[in-house]
C-alpha atoms as a PDB file:
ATOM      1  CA  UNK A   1     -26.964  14.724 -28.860  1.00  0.00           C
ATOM      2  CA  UNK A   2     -27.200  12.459 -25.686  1.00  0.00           C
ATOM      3  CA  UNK A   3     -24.870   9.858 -26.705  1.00  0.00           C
ATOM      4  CA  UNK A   4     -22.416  13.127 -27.927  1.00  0.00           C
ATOM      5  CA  UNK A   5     -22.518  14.506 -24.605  1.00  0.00           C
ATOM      6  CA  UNK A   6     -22.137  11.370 -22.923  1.00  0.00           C
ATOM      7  CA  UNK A   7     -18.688  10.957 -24.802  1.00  0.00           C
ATOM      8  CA  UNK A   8     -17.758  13.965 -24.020  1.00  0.00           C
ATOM      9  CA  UNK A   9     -18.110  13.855 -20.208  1.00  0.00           C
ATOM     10  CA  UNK A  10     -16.565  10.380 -20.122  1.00  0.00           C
ATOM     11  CA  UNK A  11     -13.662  11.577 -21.631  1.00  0.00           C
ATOM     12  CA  UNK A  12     -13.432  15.046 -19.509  1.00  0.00           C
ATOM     13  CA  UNK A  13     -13.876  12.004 -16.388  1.00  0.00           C
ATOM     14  CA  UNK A  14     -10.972   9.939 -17.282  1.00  0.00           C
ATOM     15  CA  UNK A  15      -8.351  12.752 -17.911  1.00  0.00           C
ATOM     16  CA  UNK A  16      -9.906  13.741 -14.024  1.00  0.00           C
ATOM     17  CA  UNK A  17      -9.376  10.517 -12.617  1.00  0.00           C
ATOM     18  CA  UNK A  18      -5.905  10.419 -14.572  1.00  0.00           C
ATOM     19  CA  UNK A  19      -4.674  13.326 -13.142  1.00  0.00           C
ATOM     20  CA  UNK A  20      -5.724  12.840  -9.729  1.00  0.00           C
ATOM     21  CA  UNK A  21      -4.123   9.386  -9.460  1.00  0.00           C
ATOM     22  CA  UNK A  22      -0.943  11.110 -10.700  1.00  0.00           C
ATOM     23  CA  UNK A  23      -1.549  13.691  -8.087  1.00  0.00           C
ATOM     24  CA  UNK A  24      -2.696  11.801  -5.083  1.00  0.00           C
ATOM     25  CA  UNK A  25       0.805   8.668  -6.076  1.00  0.00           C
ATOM     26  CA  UNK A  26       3.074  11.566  -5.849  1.00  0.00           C
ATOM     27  CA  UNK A  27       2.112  12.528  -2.229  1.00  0.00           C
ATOM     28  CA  UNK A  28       2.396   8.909  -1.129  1.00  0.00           C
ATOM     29  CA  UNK A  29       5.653   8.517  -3.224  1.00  0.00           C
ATOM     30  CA  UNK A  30       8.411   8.735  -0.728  1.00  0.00           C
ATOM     31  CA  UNK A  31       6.438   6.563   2.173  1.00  0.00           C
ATOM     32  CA  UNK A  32       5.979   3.839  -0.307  1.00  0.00           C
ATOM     33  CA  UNK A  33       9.689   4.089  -1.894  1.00  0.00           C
ATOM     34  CA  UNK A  34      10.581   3.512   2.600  1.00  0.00           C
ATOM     35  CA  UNK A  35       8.711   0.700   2.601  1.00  0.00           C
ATOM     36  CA  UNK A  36      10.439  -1.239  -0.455  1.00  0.00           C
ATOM     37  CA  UNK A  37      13.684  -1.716   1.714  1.00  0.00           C
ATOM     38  CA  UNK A  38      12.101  -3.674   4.470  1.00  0.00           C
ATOM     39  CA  UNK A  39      11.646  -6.980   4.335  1.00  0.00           C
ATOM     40  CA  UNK A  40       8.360  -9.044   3.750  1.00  0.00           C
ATOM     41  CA  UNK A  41       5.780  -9.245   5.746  1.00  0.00           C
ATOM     42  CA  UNK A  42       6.419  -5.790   6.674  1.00  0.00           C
ATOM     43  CA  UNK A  43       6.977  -4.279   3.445  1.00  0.00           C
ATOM     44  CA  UNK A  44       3.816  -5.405   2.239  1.00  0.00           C
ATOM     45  CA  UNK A  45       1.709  -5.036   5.107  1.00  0.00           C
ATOM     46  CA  UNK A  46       2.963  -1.127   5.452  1.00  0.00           C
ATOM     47  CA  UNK A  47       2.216  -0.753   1.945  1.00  0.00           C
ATOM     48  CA  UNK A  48      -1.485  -1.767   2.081  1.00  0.00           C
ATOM     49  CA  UNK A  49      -1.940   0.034   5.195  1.00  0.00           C
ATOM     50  CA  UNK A  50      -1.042   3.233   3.504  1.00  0.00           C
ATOM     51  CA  UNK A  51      -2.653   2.195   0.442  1.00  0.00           C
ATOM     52  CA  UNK A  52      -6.073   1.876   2.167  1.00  0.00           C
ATOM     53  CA  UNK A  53      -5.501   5.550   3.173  1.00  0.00           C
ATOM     54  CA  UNK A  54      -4.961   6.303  -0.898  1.00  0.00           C
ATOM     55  CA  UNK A  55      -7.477   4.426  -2.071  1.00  0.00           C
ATOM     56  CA  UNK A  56     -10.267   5.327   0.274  1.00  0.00           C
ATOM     57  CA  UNK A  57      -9.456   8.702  -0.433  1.00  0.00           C
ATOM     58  CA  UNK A  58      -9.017   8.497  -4.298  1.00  0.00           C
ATOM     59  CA  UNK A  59     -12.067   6.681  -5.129  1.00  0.00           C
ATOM     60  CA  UNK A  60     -14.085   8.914  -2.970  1.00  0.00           C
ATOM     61  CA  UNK A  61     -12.844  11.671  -4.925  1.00  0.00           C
ATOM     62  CA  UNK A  62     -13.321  10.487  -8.082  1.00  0.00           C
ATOM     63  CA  UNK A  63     -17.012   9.558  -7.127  1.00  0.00           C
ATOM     64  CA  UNK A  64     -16.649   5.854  -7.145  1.00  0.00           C
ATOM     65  CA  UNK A  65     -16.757   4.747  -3.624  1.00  0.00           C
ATOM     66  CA  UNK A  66     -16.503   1.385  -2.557  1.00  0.00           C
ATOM     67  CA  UNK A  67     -18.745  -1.038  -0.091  1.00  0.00           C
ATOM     68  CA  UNK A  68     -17.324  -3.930   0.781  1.00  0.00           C
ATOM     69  CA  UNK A  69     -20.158  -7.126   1.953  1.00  0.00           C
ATOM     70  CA  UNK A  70     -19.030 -10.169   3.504  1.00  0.00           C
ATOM     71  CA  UNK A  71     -15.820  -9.649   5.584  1.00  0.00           C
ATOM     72  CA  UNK A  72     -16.799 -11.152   8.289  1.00  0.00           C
ATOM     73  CA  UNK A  73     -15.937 -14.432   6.696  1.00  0.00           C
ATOM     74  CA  UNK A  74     -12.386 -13.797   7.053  1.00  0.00           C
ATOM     75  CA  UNK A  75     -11.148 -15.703  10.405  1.00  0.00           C
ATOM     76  CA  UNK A  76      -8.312 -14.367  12.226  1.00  0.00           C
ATOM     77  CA  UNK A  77      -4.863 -16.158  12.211  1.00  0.00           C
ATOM     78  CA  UNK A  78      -6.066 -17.881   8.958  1.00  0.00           C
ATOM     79  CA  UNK A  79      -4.944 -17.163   5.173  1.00  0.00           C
ATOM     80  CA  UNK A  80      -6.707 -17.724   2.003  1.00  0.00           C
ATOM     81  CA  UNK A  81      -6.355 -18.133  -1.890  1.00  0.00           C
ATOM     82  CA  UNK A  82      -9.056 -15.072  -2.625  1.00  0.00           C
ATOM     83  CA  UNK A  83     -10.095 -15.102  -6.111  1.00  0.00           C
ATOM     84  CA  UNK A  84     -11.834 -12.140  -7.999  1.00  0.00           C
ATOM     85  CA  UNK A  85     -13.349 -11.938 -11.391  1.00  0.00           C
ATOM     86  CA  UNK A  86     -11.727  -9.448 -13.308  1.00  0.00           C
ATOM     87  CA  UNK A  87     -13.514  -6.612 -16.311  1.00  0.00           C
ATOM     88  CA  UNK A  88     -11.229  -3.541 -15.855  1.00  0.00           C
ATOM     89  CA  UNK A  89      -7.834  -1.963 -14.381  1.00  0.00           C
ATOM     90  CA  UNK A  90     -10.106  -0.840 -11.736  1.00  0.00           C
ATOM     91  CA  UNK A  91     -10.604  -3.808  -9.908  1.00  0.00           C
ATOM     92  CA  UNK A  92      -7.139  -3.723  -8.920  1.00  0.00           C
ATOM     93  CA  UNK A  93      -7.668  -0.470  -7.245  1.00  0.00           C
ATOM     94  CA  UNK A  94     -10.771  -2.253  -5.591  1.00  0.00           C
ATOM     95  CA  UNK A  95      -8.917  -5.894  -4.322  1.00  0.00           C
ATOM     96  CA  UNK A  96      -5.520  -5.201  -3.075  1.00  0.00           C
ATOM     97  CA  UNK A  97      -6.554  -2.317  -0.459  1.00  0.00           C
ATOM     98  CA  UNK A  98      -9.905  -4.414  -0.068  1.00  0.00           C
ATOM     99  CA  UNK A  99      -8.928  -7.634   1.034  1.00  0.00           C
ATOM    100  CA  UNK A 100      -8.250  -7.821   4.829  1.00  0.00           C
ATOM    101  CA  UNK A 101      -5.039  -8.484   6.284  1.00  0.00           C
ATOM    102  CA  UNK A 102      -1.812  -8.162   4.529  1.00  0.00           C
ATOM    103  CA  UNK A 103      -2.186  -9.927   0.761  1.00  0.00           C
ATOM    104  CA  UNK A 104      -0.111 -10.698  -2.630  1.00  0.00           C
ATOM    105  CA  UNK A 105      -1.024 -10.507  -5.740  1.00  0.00           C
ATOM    106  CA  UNK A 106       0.567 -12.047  -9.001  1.00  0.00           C
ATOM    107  CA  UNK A 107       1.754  -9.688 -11.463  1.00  0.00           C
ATOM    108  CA  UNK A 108       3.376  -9.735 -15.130  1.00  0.00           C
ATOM    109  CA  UNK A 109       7.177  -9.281 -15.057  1.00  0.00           C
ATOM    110  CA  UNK A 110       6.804  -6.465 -17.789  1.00  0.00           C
ATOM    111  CA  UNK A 111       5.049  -4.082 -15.242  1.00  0.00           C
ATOM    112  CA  UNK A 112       7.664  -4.427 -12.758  1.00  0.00           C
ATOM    113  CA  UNK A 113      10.200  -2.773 -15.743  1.00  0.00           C
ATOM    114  CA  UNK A 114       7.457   0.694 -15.752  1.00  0.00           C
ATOM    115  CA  UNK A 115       8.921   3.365 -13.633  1.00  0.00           C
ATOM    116  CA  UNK A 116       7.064   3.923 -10.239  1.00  0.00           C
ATOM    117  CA  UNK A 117       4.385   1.448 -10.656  1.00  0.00           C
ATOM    118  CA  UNK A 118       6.759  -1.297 -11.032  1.00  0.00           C
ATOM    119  CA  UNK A 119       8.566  -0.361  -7.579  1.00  0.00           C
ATOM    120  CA  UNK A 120       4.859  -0.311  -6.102  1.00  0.00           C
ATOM    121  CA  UNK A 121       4.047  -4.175  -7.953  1.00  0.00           C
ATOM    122  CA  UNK A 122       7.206  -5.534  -7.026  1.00  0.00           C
ATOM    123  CA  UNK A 123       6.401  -4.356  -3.001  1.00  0.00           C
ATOM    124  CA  UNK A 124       2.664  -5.572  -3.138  1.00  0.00           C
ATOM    125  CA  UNK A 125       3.060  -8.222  -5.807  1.00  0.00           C
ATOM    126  CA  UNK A 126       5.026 -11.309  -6.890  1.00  0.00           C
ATOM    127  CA  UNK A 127       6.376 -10.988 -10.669  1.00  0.00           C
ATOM    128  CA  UNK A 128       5.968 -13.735 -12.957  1.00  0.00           C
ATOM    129  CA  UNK A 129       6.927 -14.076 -17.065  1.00  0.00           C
ATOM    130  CA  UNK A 130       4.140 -16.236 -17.937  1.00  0.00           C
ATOM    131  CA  UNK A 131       6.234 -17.451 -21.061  1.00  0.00           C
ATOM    132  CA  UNK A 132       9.124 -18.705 -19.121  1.00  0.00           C
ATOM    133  CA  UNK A 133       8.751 -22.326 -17.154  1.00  0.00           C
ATOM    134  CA  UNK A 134      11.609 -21.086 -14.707  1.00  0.00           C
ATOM    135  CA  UNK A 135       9.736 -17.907 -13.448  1.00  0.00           C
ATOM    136  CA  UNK A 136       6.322 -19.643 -13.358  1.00  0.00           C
ATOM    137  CA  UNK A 137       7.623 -22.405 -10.864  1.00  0.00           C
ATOM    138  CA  UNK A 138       9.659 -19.385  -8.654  1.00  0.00           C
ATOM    139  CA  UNK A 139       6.619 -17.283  -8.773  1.00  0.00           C
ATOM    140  CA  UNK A 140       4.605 -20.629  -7.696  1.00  0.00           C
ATOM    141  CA  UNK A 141       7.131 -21.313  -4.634  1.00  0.00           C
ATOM    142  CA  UNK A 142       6.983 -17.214  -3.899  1.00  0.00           C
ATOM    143  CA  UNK A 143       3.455 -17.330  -3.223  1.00  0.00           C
ATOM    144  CA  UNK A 144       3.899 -20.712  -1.079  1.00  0.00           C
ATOM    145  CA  UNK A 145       6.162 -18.777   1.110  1.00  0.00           C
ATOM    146  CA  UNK A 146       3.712 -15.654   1.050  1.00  0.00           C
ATOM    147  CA  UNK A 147       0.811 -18.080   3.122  1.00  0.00           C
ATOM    148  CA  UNK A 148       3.297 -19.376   4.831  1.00  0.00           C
ATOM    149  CA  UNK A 149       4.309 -15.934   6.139  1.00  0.00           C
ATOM    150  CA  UNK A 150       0.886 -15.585   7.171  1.00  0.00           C
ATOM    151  CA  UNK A 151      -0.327 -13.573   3.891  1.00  0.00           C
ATOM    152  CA  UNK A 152      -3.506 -13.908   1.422  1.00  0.00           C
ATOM    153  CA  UNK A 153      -3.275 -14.917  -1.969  1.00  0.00           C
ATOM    154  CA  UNK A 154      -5.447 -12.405  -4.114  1.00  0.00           C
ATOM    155  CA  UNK A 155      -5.886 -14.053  -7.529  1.00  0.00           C
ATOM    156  CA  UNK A 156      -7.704 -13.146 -10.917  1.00  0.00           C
ATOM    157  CA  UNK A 157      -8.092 -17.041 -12.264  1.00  0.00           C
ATOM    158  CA  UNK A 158      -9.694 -15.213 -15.613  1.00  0.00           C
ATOM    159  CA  UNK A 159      -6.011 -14.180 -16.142  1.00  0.00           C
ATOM    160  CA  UNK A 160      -6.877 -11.023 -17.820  1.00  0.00           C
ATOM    161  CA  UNK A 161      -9.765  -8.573 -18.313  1.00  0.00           C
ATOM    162  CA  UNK A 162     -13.111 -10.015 -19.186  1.00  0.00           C
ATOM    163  CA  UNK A 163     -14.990  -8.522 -22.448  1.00  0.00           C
ATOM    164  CA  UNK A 164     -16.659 -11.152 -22.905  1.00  0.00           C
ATOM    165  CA  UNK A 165     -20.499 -10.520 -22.865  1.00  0.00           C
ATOM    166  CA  UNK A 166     -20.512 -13.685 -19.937  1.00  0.00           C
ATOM    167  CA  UNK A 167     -20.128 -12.801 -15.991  1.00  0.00           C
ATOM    168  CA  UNK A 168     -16.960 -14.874 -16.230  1.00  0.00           C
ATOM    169  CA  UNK A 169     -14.087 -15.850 -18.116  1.00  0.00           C
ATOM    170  CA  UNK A 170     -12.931 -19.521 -18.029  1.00  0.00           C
ATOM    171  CA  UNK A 171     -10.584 -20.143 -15.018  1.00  0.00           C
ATOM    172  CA  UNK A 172      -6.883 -21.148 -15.339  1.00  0.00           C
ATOM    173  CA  UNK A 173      -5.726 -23.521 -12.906  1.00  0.00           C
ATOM    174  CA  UNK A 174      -3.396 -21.378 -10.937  1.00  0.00           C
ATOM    175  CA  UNK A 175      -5.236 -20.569  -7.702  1.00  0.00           C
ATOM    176  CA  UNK A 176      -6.923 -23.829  -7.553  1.00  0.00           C
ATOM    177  CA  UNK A 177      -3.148 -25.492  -7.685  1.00  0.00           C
ATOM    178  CA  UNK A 178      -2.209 -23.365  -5.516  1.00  0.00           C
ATOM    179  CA  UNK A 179      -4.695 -23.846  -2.918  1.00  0.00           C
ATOM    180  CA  UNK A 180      -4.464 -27.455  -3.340  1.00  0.00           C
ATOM    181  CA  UNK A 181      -1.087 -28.275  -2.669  1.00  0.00           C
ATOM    182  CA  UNK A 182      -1.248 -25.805  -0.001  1.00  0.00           C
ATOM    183  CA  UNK A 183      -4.335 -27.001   1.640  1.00  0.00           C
ATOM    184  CA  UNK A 184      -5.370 -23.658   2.017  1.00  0.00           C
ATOM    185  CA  UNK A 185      -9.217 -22.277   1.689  1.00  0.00           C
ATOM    186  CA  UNK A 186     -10.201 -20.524  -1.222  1.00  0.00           C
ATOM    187  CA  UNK A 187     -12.256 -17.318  -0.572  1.00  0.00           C
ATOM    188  CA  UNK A 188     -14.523 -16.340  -3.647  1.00  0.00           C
ATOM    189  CA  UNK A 189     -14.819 -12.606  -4.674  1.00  0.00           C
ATOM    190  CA  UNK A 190     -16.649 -10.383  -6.862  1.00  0.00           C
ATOM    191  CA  UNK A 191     -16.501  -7.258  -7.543  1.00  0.00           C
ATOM    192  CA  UNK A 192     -19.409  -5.209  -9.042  1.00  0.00           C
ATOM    193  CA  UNK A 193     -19.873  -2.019 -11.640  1.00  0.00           C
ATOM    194  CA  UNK A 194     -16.211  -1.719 -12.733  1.00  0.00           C
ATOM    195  CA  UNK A 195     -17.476  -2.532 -15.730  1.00  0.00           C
ATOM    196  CA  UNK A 196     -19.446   0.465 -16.189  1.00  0.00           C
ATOM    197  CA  UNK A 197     -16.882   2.738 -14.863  1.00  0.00           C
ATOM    198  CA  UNK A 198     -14.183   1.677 -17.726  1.00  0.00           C
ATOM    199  CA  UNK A 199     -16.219   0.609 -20.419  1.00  0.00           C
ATOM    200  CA  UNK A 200     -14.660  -2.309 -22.496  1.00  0.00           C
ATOM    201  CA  UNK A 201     -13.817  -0.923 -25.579  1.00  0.00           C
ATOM    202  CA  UNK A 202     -13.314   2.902 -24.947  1.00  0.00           C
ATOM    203  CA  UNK A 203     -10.304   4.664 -24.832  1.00  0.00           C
ATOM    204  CA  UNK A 204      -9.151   7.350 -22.396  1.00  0.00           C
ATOM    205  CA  UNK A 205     -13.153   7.132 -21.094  1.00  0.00           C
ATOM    206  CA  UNK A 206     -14.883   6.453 -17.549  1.00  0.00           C
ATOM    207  CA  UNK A 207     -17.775   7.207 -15.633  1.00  0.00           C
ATOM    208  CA  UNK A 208     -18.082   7.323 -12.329  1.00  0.00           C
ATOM    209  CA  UNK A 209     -20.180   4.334  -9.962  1.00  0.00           C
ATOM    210  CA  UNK A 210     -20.823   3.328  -6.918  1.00  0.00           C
ATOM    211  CA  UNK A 211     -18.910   0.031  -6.927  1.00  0.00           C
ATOM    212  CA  UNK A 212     -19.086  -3.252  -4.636  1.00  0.00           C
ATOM    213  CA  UNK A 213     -17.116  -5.764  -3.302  1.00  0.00           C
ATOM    214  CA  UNK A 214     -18.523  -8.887  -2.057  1.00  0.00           C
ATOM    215  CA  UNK A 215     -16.850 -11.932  -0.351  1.00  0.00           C
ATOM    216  CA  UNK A 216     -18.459 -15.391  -0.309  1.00  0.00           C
ATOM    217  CA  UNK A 217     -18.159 -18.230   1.930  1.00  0.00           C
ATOM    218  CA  UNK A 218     -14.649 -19.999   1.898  1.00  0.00           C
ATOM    219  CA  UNK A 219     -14.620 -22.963   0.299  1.00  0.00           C
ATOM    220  CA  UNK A 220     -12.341 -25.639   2.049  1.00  0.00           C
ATOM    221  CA  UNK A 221      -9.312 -27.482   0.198  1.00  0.00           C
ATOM    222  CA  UNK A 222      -8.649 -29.933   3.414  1.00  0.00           C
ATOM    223  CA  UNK A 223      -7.699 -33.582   1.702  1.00  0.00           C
ATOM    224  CA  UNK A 224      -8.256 -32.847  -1.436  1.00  0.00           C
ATOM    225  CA  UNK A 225      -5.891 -33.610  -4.305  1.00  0.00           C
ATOM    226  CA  UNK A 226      -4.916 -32.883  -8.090  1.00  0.00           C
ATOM    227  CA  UNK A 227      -7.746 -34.968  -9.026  1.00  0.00           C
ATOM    228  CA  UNK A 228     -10.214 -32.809  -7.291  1.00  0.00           C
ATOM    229  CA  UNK A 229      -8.679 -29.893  -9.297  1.00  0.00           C
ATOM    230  CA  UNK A 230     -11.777 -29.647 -11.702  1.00  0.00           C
ATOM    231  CA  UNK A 231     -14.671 -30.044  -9.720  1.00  0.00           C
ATOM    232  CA  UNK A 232     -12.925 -27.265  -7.034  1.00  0.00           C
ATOM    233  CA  UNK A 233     -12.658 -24.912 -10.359  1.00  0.00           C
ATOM    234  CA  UNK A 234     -16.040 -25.724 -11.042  1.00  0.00           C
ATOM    235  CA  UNK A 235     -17.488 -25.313  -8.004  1.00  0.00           C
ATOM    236  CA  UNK A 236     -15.662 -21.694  -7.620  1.00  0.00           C
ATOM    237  CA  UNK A 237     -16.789 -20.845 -10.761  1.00  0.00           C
ATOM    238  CA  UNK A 238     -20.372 -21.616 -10.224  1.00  0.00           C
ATOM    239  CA  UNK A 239     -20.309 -19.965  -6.650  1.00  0.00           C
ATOM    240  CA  UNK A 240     -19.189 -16.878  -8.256  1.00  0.00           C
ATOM    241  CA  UNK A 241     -21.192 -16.734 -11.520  1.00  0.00           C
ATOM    242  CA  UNK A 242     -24.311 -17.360  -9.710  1.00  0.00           C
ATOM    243  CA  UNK A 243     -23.459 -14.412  -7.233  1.00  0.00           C
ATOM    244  CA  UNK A 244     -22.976 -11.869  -9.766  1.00  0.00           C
ATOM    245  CA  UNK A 245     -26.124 -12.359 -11.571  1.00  0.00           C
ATOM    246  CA  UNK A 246     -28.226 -12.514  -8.073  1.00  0.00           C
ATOM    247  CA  UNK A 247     -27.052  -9.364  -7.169  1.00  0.00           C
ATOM    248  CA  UNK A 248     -27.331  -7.391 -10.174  1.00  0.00           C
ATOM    249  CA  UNK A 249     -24.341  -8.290 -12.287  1.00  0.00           C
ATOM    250  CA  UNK A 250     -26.255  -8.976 -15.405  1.00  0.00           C
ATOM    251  CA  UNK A 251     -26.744  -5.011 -15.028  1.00  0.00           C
ATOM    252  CA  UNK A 252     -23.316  -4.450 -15.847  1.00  0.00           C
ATOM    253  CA  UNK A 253     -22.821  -6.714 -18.626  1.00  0.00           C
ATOM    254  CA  UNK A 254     -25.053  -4.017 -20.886  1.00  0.00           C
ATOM    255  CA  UNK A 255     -22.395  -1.823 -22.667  1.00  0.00           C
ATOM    256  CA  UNK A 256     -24.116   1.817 -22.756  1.00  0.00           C
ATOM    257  CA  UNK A 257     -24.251   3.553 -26.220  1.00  0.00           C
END
């Protein structure tokens, strides 16, 4: 009877939180469709400051509010590569409007083709078609030109959503190129209980969580090289598995009945 009702409410949940994304994107609509004439950084960094507004509001309404711990490592006048581990749509909700200052994100090349939501991607995101060489290396020199404009790098090196039963995904090389070549800091991420909100597996079905967002100490990419490249993805990945399960990740890896 439990596990009935449970299905039930999850389901009564998501149409909610459908319909009052729908609601809340078609008040912001015209502001954001402004924005996409003006050129970069201002495009993007009007966008997130409106989307802050959205998303504080949204996820407040939907009962899913957000903390955020460990800003403070962020020093002004400085970019970084900001990596996030990745287990639902949510978290994109969660790091774009979460990361402070203005930030890019990476982005498939099919979303920028959906009505709406690929006018918003292609404002806050750089496109890429991960099956064609050309558009890898523009997206690559894009985001180049986004630090160099004095804008964060927010990257999910698991490439897509994790449902594995394992904190993390193995990390592609992307971000750690990236940061590399760059010489830029990478700032590790995680994001906690979006997992349990949009259970892996379950369609059309949510509940709603108090979720977190922690940032951990930057790690620095000063002289290092393509060599280093494995050790840096190791060391980020360590950094960041060991944080989730210290702070109550393993929670989240439990799929409820």
């Amino acid at each position: 009877m439990m596990k009935l009702f449970r299905n039930i409410a999850g389901r009564v949940f998501a149409v909610y939180a459908l319909l009052l994304f729908v609601i809340t994107l078609l008040i912001v609509l015209i502001p954001i469709w402004i924005f996409s004439f003006l050129p970069d950084p201002a495009k993007t960094r009007n966008f997130l400051i409106l989307g802050r507004v959205w998303m504080k509001v949204y996820m407040n309404l939907i009962f899913c509010p957000v903390y955020h711990k460990g800003k403070k490592y962020f020093e002004k006048g400085k970019v970084y590569v900001v990596v996030c581990n990745h287990n639902s749509f949510v978290d994109v909700l969660v790091a774009t409007p979460g990361i402070p200052g203005t930030n890019k994100t990476l982005a498939k090349h099919e979303i920028g083709k959906v009505p709406i939501f690929g006018m918003m991607y292609k404002i806050g995101g750089i496109m890429v078609n991960r099956n064609d060489d050309v558009s890898r290396k523009q997206s690559f020199e894009h985001m180049r030109n986004a630090l160099k404009m004095g804008m964060h790098m927010a990257l999910f090196p698991e490439g897509t959503r994790n449902r594995t039963p394992f904190p993390l995904k193995r990390f592609y090389d992307g971000a750690f190129v990236l940061a590399i070549e760059t010489q830029t800091p990478i700032m590790p991420s995680v994001i906690f209980h979006t997992r349990k909100i949009q259970v892996p597996g379950k369609f059309l079905f949510a509940i709603p969580h108090r979720i977190e967002y922690h940032f951990l100490p930057p790690v620095e990419t000063a002289g290092l090289t393509k060599e280093d490249l494995p050790v840096l993805k190791e060391k980020v990945f360590m950094l960041m598995w060991d944080h989730y399960m210290a702070n109550g990740g393993g929670e989240d890896l439990i799929t409820p009945a």
